[in-house]
Protein backbone atom coordinates (compact mmCIF):
# COMPACT_ATOMS: atom_id res chain seq x y z
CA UNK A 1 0.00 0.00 0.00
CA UNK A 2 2.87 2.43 1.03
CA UNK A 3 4.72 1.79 -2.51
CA UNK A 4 1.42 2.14 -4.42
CA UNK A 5 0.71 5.49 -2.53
CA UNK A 6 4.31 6.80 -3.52
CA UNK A 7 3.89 6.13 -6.91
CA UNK A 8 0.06 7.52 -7.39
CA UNK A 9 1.23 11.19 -5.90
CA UNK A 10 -2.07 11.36 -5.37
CA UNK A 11 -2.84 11.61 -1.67
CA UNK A 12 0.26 11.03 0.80
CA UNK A 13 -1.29 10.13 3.97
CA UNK A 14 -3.70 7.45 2.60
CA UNK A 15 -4.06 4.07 4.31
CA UNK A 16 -5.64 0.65 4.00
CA UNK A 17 -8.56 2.49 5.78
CA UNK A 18 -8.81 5.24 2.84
CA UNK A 19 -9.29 2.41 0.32
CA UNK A 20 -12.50 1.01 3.25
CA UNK A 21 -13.71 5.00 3.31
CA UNK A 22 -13.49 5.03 -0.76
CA UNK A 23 -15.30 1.72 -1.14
CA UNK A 24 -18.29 2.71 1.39
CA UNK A 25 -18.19 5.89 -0.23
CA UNK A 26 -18.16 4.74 -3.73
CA UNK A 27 -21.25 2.26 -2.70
CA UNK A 28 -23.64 4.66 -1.32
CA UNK A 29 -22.65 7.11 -4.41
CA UNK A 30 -23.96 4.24 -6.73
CA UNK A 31 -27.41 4.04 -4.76
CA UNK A 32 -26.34 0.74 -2.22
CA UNK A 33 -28.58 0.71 0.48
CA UNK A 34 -26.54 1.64 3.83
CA UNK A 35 -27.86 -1.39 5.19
CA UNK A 36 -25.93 -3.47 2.61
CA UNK A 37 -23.36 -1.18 3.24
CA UNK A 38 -23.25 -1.54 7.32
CA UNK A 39 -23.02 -5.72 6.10
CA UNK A 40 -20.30 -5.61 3.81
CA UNK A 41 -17.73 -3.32 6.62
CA UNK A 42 -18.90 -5.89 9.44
CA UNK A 43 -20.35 -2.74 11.74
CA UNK A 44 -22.91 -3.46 14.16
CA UNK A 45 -24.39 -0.35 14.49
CA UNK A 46 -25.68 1.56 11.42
CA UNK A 47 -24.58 4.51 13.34
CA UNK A 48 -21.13 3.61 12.66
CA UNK A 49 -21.63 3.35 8.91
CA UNK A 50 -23.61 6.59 8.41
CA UNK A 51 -20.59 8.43 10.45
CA UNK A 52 -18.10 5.98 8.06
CA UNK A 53 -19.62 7.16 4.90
CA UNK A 54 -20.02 11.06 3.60
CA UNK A 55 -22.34 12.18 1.71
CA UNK A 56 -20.89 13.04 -1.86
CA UNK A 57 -21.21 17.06 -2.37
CA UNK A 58 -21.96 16.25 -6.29
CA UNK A 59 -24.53 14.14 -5.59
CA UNK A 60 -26.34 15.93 -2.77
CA UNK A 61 -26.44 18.86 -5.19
CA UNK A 62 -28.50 17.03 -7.83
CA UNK A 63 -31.22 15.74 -5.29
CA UNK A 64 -34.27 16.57 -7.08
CA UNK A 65 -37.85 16.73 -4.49
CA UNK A 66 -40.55 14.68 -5.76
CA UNK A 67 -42.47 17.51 -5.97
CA UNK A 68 -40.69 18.39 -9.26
CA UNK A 69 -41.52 15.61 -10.86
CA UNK A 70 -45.58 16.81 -10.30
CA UNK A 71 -45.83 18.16 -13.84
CA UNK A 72 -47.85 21.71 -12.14
């Protein structure tokens, strides 16, 4: 992992955990329920996968309310 990181230049403090975050993160973005989610990283708590995962900026941007689909 610490060769790999060298060589990408891309982010120097990453860590087996940043490749966890990016997966959960990467999950959710692609609509996976955050139960499945919770399963798949072994948490007990769903509390400790919402706090795991963020919310992508991008996608919270383009959140549409039903409402606008009401052709009015």
């Amino acid at each position: 992992m610490k060769r790999a990181v060298e060589a990408s230049n891309v982010h120097p403090d990453a860590t087996p955990h940043t490749l966890r975050h990016s997966f959960a993160t990467h999950l959710m973005e692609q609509g996976t329920s955050l139960r499945y989610i919770q399963q798949l990283l072994g948490h007990h708590s769903s509390r400790t996968t919402e706090i795991y995962t963020h919310i992508s900026k991008n996608k919270f941007e383009n959140l549409r309310s039903p409402l606008d689909n009401i052709g009015i």
